[in-house]
Protein backbone atom coordinates (compact mmCIF):
# COMPACT_ATOMS: atom_id res chain seq x y z
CA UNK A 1 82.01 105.85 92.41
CA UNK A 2 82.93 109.43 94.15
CA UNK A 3 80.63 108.07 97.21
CA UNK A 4 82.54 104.52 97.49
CA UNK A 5 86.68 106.72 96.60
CA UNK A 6 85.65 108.78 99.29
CA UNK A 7 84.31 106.52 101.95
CA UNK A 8 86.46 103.71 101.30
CA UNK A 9 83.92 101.68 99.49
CA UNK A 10 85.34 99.10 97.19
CA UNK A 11 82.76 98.03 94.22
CA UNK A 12 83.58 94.16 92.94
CA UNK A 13 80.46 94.21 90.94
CA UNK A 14 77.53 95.65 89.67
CA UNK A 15 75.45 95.07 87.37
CA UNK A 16 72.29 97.45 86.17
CA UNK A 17 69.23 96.88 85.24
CA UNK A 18 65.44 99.04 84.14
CA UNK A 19 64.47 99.68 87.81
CA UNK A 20 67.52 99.00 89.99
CA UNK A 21 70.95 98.11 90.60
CA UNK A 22 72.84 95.14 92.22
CA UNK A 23 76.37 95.70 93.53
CA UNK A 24 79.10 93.67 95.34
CA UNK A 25 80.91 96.37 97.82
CA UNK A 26 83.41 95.80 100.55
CA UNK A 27 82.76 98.19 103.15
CA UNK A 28 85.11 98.71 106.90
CA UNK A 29 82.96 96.65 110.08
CA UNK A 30 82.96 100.10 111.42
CA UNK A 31 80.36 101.41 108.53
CA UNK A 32 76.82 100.98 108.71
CA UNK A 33 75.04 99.48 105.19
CA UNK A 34 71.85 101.64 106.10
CA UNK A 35 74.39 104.86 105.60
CA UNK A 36 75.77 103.97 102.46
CA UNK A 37 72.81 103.21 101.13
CA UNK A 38 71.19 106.38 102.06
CA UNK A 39 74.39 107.96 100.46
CA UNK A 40 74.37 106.27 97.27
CA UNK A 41 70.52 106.92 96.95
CA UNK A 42 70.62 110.27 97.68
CA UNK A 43 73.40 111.06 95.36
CA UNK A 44 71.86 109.18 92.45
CA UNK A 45 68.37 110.57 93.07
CA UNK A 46 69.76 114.44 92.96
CA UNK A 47 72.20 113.66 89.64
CA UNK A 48 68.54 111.68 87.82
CA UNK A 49 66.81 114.76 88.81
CA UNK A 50 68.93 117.45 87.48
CA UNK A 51 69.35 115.76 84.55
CA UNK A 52 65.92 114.52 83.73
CA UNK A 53 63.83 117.80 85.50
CA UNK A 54 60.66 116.12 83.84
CA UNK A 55 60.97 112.77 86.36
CA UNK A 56 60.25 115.18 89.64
């Protein structure tokens, strides 16, 4: 949620499941998807990590 306040990402939806996520964002025409993505990945992959040292 920091990634999408900060970007001006607006999440409608999401819903999560064992292995992955699916969300409904609204997003300016001016952003690229692939960026956001690598964002939210990135960000979610370093927070798992840190708190789970054992998944690396």
């Amino acid at each position: 949620m920091q990634i999408c306040d900060s970007a001006d990402i607006v999440i409608f939806k999401g819903v999560v499941s064992k292995d992955h996520i699916h969300m409904h964002i609204e997003y300016r025409p001016s952003q690229d998807i692939i960026s956001i993505v690598k964002k939210l990945k990135g960000r979610t992959s370093r927070k798992i990590q840190q708190e789970f040292p054992l998944l690396k």
